[in-house]
C-alpha atoms as a PDB file:
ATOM      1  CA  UNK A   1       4.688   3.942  -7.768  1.00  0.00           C
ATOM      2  CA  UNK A   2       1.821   6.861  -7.242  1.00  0.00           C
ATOM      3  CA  UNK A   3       1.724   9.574  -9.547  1.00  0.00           C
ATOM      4  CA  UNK A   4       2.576  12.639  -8.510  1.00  0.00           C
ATOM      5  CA  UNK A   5      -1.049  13.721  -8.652  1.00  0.00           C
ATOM      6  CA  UNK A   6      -2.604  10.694  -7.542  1.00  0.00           C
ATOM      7  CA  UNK A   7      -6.258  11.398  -6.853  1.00  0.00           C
ATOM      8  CA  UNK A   8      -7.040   9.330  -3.269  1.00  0.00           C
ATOM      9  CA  UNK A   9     -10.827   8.234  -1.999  1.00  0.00           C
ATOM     10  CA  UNK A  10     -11.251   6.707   1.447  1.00  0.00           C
ATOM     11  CA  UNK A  11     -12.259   7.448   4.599  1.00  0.00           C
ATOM     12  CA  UNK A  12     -15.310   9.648   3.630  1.00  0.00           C
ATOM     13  CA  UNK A  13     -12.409  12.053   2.130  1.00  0.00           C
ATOM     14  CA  UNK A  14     -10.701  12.607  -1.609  1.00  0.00           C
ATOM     15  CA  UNK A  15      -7.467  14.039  -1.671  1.00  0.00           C
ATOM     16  CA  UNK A  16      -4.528  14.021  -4.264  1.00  0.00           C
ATOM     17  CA  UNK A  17      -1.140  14.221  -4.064  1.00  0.00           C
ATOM     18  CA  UNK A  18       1.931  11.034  -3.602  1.00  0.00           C
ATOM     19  CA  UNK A  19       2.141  13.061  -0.363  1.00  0.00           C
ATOM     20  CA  UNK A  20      -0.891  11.873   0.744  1.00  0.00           C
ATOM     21  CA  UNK A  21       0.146   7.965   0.350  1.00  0.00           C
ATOM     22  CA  UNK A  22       3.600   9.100   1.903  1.00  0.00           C
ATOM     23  CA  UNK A  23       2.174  10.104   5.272  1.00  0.00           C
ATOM     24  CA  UNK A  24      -0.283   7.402   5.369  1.00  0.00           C
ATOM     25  CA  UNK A  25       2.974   4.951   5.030  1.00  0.00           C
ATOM     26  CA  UNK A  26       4.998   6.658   7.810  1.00  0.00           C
ATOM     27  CA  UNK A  27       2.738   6.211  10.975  1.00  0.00           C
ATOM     28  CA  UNK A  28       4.679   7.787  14.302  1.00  0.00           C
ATOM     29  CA  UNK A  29       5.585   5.727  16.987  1.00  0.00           C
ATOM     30  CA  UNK A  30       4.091   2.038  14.805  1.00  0.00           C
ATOM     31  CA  UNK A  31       6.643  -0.093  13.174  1.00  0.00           C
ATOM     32  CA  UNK A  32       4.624  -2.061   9.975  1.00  0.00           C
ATOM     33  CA  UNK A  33       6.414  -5.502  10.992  1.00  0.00           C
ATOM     34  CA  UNK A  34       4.493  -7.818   7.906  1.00  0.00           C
ATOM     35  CA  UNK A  35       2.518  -7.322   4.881  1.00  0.00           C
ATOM     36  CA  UNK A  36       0.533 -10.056   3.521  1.00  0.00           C
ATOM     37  CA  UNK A  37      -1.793 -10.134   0.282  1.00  0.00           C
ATOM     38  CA  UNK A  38      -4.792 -12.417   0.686  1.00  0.00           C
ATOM     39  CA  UNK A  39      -6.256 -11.662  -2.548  1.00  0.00           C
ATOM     40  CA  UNK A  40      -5.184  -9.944  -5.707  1.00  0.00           C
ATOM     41  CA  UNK A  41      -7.486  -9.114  -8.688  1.00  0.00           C
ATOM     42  CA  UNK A  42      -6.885  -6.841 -11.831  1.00  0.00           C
ATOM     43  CA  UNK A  43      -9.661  -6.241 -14.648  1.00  0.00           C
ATOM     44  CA  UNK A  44      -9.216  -2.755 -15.544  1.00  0.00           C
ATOM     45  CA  UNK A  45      -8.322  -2.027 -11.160  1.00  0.00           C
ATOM     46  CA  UNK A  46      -6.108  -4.028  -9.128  1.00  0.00           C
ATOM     47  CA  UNK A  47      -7.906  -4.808  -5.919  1.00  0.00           C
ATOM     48  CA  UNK A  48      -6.479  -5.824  -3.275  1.00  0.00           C
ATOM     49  CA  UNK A  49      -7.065  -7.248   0.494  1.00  0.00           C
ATOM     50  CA  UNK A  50      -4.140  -7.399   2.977  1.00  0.00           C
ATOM     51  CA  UNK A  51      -3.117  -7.368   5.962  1.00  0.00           C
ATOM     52  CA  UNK A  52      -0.500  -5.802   7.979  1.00  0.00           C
ATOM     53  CA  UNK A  53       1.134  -6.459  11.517  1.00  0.00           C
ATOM     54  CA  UNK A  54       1.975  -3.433  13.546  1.00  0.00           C
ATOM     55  CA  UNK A  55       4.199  -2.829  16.450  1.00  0.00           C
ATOM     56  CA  UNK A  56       3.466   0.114  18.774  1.00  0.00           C
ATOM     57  CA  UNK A  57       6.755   0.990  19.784  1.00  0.00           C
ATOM     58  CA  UNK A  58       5.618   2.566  23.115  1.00  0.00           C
ATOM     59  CA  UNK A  59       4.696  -0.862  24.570  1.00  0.00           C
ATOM     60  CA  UNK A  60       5.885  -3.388  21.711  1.00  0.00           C
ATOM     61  CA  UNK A  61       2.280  -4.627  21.587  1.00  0.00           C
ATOM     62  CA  UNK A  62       1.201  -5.960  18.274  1.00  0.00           C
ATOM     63  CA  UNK A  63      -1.642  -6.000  16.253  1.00  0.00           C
ATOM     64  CA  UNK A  64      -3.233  -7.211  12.776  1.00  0.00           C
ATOM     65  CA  UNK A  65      -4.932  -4.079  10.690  1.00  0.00           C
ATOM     66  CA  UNK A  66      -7.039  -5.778   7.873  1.00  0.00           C
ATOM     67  CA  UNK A  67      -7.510  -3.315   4.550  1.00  0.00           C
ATOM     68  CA  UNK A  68      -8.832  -3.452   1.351  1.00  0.00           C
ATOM     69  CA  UNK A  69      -7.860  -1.004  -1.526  1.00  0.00           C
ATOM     70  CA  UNK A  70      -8.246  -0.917  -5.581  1.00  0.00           C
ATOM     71  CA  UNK A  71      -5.782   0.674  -7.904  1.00  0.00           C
ATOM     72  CA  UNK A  72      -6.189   2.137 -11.318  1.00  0.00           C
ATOM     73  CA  UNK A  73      -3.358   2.583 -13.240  1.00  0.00           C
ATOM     74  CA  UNK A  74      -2.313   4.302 -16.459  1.00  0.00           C
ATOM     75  CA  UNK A  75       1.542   4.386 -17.779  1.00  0.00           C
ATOM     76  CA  UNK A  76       2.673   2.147 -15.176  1.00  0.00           C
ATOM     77  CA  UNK A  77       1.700   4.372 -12.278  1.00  0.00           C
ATOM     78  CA  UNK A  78      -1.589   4.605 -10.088  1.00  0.00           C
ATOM     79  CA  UNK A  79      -3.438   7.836 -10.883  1.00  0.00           C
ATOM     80  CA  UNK A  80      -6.242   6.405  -8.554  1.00  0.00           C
ATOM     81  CA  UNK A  81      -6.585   4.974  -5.179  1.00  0.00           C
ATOM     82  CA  UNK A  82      -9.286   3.686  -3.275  1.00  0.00           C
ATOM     83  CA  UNK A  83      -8.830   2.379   0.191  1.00  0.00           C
ATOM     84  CA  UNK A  84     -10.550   1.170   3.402  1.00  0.00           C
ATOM     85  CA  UNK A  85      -8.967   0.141   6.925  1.00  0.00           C
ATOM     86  CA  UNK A  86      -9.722  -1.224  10.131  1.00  0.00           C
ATOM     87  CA  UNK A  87      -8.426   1.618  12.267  1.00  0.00           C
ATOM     88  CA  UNK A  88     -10.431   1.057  15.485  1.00  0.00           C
ATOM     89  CA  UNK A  89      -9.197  -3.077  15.388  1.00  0.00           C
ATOM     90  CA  UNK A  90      -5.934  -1.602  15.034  1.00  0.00           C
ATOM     91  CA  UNK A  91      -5.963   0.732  17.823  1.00  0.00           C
ATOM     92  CA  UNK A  92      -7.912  -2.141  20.072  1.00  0.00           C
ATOM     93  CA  UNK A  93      -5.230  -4.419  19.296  1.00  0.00           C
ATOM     94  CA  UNK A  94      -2.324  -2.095  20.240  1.00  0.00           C
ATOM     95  CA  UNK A  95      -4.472  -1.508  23.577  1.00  0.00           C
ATOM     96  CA  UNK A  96      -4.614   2.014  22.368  1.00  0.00           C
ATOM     97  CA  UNK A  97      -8.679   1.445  23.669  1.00  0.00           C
ATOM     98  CA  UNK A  98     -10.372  -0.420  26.352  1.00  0.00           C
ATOM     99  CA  UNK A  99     -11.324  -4.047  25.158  1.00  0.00           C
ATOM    100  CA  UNK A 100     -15.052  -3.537  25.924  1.00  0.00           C
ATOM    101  CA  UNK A 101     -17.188  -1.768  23.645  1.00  0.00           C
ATOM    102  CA  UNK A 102     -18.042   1.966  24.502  1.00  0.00           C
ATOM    103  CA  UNK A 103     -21.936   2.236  25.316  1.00  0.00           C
ATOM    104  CA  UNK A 104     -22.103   5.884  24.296  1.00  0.00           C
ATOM    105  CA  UNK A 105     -25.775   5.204  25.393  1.00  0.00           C
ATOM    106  CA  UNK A 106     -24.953   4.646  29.091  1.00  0.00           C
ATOM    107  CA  UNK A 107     -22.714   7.215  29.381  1.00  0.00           C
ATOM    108  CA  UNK A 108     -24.993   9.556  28.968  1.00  0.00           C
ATOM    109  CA  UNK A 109     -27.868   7.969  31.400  1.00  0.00           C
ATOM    110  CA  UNK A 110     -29.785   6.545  28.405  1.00  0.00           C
ATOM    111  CA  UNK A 111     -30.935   2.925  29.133  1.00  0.00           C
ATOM    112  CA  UNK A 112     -32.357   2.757  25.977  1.00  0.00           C
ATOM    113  CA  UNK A 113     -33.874   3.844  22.495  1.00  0.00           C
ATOM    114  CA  UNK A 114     -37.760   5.181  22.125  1.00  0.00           C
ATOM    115  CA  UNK A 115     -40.194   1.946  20.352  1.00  0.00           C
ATOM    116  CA  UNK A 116     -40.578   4.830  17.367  1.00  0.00           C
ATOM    117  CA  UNK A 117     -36.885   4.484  16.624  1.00  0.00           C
ATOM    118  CA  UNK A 118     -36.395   1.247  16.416  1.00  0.00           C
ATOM    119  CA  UNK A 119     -38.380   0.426  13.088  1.00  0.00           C
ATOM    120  CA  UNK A 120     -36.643   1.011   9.590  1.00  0.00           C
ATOM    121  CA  UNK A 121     -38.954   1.778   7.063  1.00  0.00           C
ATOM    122  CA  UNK A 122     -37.879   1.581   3.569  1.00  0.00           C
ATOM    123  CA  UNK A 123     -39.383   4.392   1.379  1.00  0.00           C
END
């Protein structure tokens, strides 16, 4: 069980609140139908990798959304959350996207990137 003032860091964002973890349980209009736990491992965090089946209930197509999060708890409730997702699998998978990849490139009449950009210097 979350704290009530659970302090939450993923997604480039930190947030706190159990409210937080509430709406990121109830998704709208996806039905979780299996959890799994590949790996568990606690020394001082528990971290975690899962996965989880959805079911977009608009089509009944399914998907598997891979995540990884780490815990740390005090008194038996997590004060701190850490998490990571595979949205855009998920939303491929539940053919919420087009299967190809997007060339954002193309779109926009660029065949391709200047010679000067293409080197990574490390400084």
């Amino acid at each position: 069980m979350a704290a009530e003032d659970v302090q939450i860091h993923g997604s480039g964002q930190q947030v706190r609140g159990r409210h937080f973890v509430e709406q990121a349980v109830a998704s709208p209009g996806l039905t979780v139908l299996d959890q799994r736990t590949h790996a568990l491992f606690a020394a001082g965090r528990v971290v975690v990798s899962l996965a989880q089946t959805y079911r977009r209930d608009a089509t009944g197509e399914a998907a598997v959304q891979g995540a990884s999060k780490m815990r740390r708890l005090a008194e038996g409730r997590i004060v701190q959350l850490w998490g990571e997702q595979d949205l855009h699998g998920l939303v491929r998978g539940l053919a919420m996207l087009p299967a190809e990849p997007i060339d954002s490139q193309r779109r926009r009449g660029v065949t391709g990137w200047p010679a000067s950009t293409a080197r990574c210097t490390a400084r």
